[in-house]
C-alpha atoms as a PDB file:
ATOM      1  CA  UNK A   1      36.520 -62.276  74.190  1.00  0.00           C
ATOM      2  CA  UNK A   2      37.386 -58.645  73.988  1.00  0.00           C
ATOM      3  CA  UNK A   3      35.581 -55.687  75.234  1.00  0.00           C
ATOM      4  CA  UNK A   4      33.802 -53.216  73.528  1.00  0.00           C
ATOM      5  CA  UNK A   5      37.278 -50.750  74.441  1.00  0.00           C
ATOM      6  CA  UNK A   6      39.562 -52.803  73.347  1.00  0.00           C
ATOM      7  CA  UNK A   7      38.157 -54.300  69.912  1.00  0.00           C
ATOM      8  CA  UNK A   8      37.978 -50.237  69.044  1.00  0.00           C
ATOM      9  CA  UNK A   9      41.477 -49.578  70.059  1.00  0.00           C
ATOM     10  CA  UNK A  10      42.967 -52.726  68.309  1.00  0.00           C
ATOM     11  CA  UNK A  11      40.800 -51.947  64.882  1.00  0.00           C
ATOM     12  CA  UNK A  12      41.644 -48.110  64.940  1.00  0.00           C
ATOM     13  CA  UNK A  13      45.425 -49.199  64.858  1.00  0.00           C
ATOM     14  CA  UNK A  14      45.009 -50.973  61.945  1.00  0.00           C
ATOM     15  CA  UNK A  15      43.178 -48.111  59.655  1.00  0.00           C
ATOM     16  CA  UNK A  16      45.914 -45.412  60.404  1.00  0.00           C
ATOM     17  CA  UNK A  17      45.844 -45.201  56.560  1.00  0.00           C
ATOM     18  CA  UNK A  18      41.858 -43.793  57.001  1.00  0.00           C
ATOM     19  CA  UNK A  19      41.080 -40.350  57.668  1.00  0.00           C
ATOM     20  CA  UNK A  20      38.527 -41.158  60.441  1.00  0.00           C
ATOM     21  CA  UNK A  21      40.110 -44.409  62.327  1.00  0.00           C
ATOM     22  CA  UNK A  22      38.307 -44.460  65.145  1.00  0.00           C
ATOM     23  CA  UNK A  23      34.535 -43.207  63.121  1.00  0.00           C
ATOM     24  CA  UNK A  24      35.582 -46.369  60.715  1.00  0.00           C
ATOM     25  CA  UNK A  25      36.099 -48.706  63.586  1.00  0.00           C
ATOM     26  CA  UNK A  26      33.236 -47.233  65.364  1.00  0.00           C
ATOM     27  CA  UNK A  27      30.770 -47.840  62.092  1.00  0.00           C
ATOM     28  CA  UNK A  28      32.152 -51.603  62.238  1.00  0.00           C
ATOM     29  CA  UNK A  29      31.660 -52.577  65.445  1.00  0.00           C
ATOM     30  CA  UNK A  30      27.643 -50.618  65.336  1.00  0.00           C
ATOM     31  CA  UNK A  31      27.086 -53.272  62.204  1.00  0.00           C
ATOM     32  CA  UNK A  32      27.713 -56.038  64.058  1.00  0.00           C
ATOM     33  CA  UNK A  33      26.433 -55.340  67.377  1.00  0.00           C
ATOM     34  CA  UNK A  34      23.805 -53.238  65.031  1.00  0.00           C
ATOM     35  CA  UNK A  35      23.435 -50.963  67.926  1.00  0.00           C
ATOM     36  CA  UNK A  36      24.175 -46.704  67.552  1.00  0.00           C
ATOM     37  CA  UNK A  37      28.030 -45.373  68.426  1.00  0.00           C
ATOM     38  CA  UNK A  38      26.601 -44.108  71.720  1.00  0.00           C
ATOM     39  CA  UNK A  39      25.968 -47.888  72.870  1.00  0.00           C
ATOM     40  CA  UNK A  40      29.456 -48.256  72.800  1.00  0.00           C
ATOM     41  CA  UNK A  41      30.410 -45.195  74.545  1.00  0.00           C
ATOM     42  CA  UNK A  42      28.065 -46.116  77.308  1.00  0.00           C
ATOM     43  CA  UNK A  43      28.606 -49.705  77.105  1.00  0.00           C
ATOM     44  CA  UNK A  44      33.028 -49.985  76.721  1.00  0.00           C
ATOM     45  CA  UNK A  45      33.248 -53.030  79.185  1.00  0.00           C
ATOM     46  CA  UNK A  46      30.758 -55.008  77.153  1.00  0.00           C
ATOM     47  CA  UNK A  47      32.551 -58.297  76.088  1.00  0.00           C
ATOM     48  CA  UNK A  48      32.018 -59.597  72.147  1.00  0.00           C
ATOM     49  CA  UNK A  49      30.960 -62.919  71.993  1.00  0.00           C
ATOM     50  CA  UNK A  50      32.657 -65.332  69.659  1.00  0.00           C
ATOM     51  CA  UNK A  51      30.093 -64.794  66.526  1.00  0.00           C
ATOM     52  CA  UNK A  52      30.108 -61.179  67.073  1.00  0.00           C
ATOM     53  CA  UNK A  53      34.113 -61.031  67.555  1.00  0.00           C
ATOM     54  CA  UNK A  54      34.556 -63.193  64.151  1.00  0.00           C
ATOM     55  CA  UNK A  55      32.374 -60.976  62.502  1.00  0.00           C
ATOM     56  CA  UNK A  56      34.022 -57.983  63.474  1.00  0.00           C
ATOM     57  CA  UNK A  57      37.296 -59.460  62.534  1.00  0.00           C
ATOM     58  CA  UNK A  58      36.277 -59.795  58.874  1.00  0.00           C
ATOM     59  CA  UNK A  59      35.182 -56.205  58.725  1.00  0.00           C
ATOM     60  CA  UNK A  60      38.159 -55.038  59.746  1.00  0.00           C
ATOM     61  CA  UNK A  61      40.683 -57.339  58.171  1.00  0.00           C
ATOM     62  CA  UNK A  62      37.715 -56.033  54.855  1.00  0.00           C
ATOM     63  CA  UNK A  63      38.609 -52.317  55.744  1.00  0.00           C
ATOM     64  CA  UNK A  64      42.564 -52.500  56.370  1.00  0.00           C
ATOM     65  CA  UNK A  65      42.391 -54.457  52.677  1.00  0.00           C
ATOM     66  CA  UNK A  66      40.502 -50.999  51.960  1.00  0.00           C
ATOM     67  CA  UNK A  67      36.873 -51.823  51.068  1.00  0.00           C
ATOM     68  CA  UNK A  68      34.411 -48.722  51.339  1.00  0.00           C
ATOM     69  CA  UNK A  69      33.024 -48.421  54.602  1.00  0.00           C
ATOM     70  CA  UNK A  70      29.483 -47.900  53.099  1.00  0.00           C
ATOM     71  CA  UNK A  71      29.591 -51.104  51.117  1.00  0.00           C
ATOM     72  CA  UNK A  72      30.640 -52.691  54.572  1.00  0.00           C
ATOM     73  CA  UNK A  73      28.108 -51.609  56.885  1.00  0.00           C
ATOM     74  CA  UNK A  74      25.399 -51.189  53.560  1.00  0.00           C
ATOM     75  CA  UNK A  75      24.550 -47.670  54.035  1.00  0.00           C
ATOM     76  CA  UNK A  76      25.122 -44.323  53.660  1.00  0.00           C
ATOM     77  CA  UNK A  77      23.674 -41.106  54.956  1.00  0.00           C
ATOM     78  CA  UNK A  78      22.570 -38.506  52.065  1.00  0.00           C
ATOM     79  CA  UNK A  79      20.823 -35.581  52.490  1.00  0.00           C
ATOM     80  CA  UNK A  80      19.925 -36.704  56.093  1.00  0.00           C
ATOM     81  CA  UNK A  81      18.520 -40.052  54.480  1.00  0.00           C
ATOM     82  CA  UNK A  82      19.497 -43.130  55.700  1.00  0.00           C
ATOM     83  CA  UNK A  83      20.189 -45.044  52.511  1.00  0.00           C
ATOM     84  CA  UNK A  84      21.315 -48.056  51.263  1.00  0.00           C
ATOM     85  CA  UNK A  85      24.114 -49.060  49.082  1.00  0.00           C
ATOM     86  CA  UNK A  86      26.046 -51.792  47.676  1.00  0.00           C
ATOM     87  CA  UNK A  87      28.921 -52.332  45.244  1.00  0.00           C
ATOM     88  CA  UNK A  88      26.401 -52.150  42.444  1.00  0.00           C
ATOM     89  CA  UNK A  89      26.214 -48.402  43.140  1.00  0.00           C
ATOM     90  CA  UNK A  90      28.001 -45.826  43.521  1.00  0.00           C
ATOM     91  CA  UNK A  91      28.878 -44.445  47.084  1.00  0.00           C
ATOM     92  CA  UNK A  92      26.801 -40.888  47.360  1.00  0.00           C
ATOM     93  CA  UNK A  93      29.090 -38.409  48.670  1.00  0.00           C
ATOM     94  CA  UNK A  94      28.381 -35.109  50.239  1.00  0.00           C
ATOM     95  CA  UNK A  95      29.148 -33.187  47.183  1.00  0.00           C
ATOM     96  CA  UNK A  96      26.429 -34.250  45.345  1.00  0.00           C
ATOM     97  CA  UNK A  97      24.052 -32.535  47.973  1.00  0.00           C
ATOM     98  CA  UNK A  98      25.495 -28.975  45.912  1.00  0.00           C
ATOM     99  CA  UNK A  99      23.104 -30.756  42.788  1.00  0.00           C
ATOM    100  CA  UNK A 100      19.690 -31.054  45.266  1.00  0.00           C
ATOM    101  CA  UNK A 101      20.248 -27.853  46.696  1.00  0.00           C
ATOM    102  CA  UNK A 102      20.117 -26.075  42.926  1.00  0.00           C
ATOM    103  CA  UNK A 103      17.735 -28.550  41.867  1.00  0.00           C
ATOM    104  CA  UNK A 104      15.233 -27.549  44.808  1.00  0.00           C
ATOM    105  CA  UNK A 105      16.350 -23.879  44.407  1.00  0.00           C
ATOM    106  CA  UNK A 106      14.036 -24.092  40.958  1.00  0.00           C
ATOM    107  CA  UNK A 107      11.371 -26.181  42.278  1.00  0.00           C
ATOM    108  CA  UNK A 108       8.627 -24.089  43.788  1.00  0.00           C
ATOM    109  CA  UNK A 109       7.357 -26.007  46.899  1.00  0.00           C
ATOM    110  CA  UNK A 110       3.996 -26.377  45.453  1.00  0.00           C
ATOM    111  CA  UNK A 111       5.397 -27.211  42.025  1.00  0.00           C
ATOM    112  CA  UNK A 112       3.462 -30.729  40.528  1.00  0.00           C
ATOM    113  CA  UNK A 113       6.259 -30.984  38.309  1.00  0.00           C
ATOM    114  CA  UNK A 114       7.759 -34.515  36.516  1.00  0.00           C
ATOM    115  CA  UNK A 115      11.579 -34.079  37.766  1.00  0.00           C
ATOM    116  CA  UNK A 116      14.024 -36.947  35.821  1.00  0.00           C
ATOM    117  CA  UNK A 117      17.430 -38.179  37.228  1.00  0.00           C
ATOM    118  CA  UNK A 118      19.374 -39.800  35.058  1.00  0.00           C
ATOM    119  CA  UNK A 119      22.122 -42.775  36.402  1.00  0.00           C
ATOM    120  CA  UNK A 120      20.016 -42.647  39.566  1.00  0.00           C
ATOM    121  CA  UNK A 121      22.232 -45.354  41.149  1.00  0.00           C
ATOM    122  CA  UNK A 122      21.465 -46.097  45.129  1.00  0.00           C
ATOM    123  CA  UNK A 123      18.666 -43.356  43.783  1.00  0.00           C
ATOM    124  CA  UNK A 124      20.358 -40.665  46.359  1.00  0.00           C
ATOM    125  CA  UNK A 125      19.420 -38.128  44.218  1.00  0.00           C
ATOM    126  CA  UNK A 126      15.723 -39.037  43.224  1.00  0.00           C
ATOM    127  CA  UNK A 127      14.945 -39.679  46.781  1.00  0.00           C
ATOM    128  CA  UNK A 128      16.127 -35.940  48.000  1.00  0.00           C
ATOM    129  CA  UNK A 129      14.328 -34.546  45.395  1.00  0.00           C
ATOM    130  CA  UNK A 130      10.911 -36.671  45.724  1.00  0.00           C
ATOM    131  CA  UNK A 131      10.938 -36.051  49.842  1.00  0.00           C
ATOM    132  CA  UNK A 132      11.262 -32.654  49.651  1.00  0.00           C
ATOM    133  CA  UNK A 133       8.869 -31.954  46.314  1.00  0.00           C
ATOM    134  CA  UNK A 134       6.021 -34.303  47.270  1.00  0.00           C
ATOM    135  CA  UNK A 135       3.585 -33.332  44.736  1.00  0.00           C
ATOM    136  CA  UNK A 136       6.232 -33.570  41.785  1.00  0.00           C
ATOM    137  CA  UNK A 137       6.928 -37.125  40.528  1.00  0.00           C
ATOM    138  CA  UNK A 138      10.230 -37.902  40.134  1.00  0.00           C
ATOM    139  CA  UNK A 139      11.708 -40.705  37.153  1.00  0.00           C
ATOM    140  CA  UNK A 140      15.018 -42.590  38.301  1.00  0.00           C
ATOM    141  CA  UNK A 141      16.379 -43.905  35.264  1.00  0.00           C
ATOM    142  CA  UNK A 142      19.561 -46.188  35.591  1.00  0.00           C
ATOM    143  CA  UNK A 143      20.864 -49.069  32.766  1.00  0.00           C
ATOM    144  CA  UNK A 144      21.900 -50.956  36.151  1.00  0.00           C
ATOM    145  CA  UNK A 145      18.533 -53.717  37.279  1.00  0.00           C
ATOM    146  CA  UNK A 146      20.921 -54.284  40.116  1.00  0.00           C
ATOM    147  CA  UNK A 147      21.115 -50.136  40.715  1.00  0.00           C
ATOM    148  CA  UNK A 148      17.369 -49.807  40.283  1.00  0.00           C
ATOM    149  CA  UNK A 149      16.596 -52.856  43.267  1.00  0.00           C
ATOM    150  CA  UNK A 150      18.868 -51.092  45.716  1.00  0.00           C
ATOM    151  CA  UNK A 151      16.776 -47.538  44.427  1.00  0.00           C
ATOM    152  CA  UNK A 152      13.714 -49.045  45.291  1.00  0.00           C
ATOM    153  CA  UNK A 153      13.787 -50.635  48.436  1.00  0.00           C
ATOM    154  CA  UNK A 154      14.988 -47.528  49.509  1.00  0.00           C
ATOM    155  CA  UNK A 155      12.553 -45.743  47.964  1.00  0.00           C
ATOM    156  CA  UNK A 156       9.939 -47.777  49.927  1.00  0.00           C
ATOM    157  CA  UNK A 157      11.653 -47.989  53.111  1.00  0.00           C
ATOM    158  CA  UNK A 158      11.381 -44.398  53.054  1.00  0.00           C
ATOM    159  CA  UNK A 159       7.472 -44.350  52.409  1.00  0.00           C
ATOM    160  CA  UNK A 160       7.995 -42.194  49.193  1.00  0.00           C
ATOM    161  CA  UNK A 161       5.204 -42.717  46.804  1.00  0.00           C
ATOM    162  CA  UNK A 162       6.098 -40.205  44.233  1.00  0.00           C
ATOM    163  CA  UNK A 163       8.907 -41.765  42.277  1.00  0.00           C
ATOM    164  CA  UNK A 164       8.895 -43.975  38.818  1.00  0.00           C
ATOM    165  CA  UNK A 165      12.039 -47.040  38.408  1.00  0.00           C
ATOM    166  CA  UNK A 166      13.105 -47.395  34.859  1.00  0.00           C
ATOM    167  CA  UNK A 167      15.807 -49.209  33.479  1.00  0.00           C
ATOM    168  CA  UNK A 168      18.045 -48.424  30.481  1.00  0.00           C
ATOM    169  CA  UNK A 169      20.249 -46.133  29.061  1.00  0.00           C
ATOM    170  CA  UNK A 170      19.819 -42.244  29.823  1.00  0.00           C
ATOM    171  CA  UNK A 171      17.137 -41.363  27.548  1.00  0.00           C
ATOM    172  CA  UNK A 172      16.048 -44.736  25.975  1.00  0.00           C
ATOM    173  CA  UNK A 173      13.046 -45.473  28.741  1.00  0.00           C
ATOM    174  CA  UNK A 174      11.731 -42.036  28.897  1.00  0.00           C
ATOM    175  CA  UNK A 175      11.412 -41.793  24.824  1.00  0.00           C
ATOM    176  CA  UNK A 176       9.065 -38.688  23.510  1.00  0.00           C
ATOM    177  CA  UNK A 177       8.349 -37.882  27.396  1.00  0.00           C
ATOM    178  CA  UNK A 178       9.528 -34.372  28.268  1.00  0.00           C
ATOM    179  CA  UNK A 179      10.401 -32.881  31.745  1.00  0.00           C
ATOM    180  CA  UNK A 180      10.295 -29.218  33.723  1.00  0.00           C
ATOM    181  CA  UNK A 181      14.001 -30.453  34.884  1.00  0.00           C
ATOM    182  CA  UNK A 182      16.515 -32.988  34.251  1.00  0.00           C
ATOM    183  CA  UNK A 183      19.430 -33.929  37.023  1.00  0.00           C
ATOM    184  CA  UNK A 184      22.067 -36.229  36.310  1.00  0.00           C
ATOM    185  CA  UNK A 185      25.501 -36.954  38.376  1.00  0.00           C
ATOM    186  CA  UNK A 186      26.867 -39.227  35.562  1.00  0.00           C
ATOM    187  CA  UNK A 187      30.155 -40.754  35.117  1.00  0.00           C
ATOM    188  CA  UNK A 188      32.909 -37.898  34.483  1.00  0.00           C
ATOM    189  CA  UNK A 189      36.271 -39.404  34.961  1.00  0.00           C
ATOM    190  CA  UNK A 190      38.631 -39.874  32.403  1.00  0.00           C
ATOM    191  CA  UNK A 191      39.647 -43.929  31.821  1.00  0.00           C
ATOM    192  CA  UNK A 192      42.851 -43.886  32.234  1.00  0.00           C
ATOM    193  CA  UNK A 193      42.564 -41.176  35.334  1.00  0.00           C
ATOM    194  CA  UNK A 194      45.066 -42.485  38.197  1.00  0.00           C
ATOM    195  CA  UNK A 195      42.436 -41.621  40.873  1.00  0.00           C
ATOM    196  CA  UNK A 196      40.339 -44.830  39.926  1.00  0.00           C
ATOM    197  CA  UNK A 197      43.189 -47.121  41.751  1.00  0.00           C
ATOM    198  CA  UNK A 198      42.836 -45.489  44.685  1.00  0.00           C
ATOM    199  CA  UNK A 199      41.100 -45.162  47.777  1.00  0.00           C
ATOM    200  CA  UNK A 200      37.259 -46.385  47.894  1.00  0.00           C
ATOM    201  CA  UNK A 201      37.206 -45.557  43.726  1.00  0.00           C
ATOM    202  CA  UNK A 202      38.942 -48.784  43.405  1.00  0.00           C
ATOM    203  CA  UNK A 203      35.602 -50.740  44.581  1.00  0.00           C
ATOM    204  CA  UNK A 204      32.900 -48.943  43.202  1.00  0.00           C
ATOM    205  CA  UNK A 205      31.452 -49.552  39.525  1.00  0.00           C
ATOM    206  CA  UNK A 206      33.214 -48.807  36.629  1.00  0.00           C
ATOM    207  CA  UNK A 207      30.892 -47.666  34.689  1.00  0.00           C
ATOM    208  CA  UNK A 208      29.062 -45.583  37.111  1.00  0.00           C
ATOM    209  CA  UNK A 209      32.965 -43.549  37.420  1.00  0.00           C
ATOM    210  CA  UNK A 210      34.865 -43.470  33.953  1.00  0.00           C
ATOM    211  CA  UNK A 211      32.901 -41.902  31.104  1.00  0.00           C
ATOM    212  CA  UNK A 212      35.712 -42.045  27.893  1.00  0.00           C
ATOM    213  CA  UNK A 213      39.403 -40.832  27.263  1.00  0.00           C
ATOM    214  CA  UNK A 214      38.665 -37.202  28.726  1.00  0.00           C
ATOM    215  CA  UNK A 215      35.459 -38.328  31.186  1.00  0.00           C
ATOM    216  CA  UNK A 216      32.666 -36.247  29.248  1.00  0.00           C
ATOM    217  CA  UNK A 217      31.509 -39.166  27.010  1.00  0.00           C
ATOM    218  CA  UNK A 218      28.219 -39.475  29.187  1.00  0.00           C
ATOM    219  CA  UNK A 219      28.123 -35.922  30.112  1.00  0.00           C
ATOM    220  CA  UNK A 220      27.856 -35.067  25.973  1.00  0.00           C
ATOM    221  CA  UNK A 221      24.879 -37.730  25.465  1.00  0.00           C
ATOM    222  CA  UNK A 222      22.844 -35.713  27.969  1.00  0.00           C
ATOM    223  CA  UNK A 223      23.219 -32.178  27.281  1.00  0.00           C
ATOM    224  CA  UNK A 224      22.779 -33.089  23.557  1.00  0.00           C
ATOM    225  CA  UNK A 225      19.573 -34.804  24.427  1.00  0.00           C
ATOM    226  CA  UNK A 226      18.437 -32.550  26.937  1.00  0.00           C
ATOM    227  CA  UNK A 227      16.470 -30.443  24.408  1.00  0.00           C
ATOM    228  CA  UNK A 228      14.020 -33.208  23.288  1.00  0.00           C
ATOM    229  CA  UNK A 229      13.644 -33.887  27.218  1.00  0.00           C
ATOM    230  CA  UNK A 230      12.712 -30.998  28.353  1.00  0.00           C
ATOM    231  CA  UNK A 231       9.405 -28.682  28.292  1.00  0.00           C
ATOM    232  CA  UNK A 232       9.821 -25.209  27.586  1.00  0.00           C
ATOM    233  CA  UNK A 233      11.618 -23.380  30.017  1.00  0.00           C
ATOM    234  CA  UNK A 234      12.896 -26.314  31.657  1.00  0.00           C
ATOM    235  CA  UNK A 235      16.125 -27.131  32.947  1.00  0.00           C
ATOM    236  CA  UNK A 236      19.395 -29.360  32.850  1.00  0.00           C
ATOM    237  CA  UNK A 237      21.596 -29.669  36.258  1.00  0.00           C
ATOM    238  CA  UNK A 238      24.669 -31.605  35.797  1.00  0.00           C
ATOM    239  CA  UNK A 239      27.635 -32.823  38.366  1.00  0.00           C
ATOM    240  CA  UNK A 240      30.929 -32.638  37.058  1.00  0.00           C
ATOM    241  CA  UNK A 241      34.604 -32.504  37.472  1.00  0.00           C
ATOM    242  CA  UNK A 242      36.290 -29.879  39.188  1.00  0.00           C
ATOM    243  CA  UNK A 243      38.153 -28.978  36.159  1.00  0.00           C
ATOM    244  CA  UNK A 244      35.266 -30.008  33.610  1.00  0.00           C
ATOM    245  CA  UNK A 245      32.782 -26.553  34.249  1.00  0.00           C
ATOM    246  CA  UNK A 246      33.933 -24.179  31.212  1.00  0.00           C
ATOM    247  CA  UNK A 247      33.855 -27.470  29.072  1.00  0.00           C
ATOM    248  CA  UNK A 248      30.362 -28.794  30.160  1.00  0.00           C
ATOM    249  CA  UNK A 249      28.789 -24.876  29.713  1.00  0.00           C
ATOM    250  CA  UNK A 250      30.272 -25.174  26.464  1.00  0.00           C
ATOM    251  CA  UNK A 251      28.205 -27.805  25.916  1.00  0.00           C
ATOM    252  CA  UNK A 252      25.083 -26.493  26.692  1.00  0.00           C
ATOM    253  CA  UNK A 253      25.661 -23.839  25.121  1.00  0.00           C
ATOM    254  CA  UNK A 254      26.114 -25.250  21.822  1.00  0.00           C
ATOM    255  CA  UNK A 255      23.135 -27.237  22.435  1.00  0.00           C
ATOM    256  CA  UNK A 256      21.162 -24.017  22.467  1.00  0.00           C
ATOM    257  CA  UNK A 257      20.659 -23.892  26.482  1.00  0.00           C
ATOM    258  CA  UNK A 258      20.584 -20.258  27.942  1.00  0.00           C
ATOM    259  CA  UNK A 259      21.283 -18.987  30.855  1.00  0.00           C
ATOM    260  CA  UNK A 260      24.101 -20.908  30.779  1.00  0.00           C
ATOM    261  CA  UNK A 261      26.419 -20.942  34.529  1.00  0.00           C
ATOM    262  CA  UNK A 262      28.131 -23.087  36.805  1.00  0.00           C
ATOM    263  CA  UNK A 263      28.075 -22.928  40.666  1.00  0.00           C
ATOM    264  CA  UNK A 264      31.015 -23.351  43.098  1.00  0.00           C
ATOM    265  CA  UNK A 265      30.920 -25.919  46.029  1.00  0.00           C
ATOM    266  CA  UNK A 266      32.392 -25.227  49.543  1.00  0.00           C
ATOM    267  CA  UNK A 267      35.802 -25.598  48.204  1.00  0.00           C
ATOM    268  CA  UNK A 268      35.620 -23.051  46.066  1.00  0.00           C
ATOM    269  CA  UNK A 269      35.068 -25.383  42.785  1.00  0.00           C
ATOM    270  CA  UNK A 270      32.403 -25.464  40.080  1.00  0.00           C
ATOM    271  CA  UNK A 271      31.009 -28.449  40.417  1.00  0.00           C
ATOM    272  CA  UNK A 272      27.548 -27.944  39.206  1.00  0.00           C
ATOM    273  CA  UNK A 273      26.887 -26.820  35.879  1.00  0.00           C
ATOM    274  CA  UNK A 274      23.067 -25.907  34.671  1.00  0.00           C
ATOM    275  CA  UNK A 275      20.987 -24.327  31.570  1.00  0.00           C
ATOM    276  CA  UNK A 276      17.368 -23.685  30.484  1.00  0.00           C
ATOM    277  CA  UNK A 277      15.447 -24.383  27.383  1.00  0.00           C
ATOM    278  CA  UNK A 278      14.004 -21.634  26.297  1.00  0.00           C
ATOM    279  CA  UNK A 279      13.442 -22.625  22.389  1.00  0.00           C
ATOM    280  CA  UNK A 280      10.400 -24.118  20.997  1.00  0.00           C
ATOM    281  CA  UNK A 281      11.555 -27.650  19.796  1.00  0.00           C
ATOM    282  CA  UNK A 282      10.167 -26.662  16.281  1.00  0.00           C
ATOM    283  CA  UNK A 283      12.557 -23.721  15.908  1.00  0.00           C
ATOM    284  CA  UNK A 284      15.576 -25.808  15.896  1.00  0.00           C
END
């Protein structure tokens, strides 16, 4: 069987079309021997034995076919979580950290706020929030039961008492309740966008991706419910689109949100957009 060295060398040949080869081969080979990378380092003479070589095989042969590397070892690291996904949810990406980092910005540490994520998925962004806000309770809503299993057991692998699984879709399971914020990283790209035939896109859910013909189907449905969600000087933090910012603060400001404003990632995009309601419900 082959060593440790050369089952690395062999499988980073056959990703050249990854951006990380070696990381990709290196994630692999830690699944099956479910050991950390610096096993192998120390370890490069260590010889596979048949079970572990086959299985190793099938990742790869998985991975040069292009299958997400999270869906292949079943986890991803968020917000210095280790989490759990599968192909019922979407793959968190480092992006989305941009959402927490506003969303906490409002949050006072003390705060015993109720906090609601809507399309919570692998519940990346419920579990941020609920970890580092421990006396707010946060409400993962998702339409997915599948989405909502994978949520939980990581929410209780992770110890975290303070969070509330409901199923359906956006607002339906949270009716007349209302909220001090409301996060969401919904589906924003348009159907018939090239991008979801390519790369990892291809193998994640549909419906957790594409959102109508110009990908703010989903993204209208929650600003325009937002108002009868939120408390009095709430607020509404959305993920976008790179290009969708001046068209999602248009929609919250026609919604009556104030303090309307988007905020650039490290790439120089807006990629979160957020408002406040600051209107009495019975004014409208």
């Amino acid at each position: 069987m082959d060593t440790l060295a050369t089952a690395l060398r062999d499988a980073t040949a056959r990703f050249q079309d990854s951006d990380s080869p070696l990381l990709d081969a290196e994630l692999l080979l830690c699944t099956v021997l479910q050991k950390g990378r610096g096993y192998l380092r120390g370890h490069p003479e260590t010889r596979l034995d048949a079970a572990q070589a086959a299985h190793f095989a099938e990742l790869v042969a998985a991975r040069a076919r292009g299958e997400p590397i999270a869906y292949l070892t079943g986890k991803r690291e968020f917000w210095s979580l280790d989490l759990s996904v599968t192909p019922d949810t979407l793959i968190p990406r480092p992006e989305t950290e941009l959402l927490v980092e506003q969303a906490l910005a409002r949050v006072p540490a003390s705060a015993t706020w109720e906090i609601l994520d809507l399309g919570t998925g692998s519940g990346a962004i419920a579990l941020a929030l609920a970890m580092e806000r421990p006396d707010c309770r946060v409400v993962a809503v998702d339409i997915s039961s599948e989405a909502l299993d994978v949520a939980r057991g990581n929410g209780a692998r992770l110890g975290l008492a303070n969070l509330e699984f409901l199923q359906g879709d956006w607002y339906t399971p949270v009716t007349a309740r209302r909220f001090q914020l409301i996060v969401s990283n919904p589906p924003y790209i348009a159907l018939s966008d090239p991008h979801l035939a390519r790369g990892d896109l291809r193998y994640e859910p549909r419906q957790a991706l594409a959102s109508g013909a110009d990908g703010l189907d989903d993204l209208r449905h929650i600003v325009a419910g937002a108002p009868a969600h939120l408390h009095v000087g709430g607020g509404l933090l959305l993920e976008h689109g790179s290009s969708q910012a001046a068209q999602v603060r248009g929609l919250l400001q026609a919604a009556g949100l104030t303090e309307v404003h988007s905020i650039r990632d490290l790439g120089g995009h807006e990629r979160v957009s957020l408002g406040d309601w600051a209107n009495p419900p019975a004014s409208r």
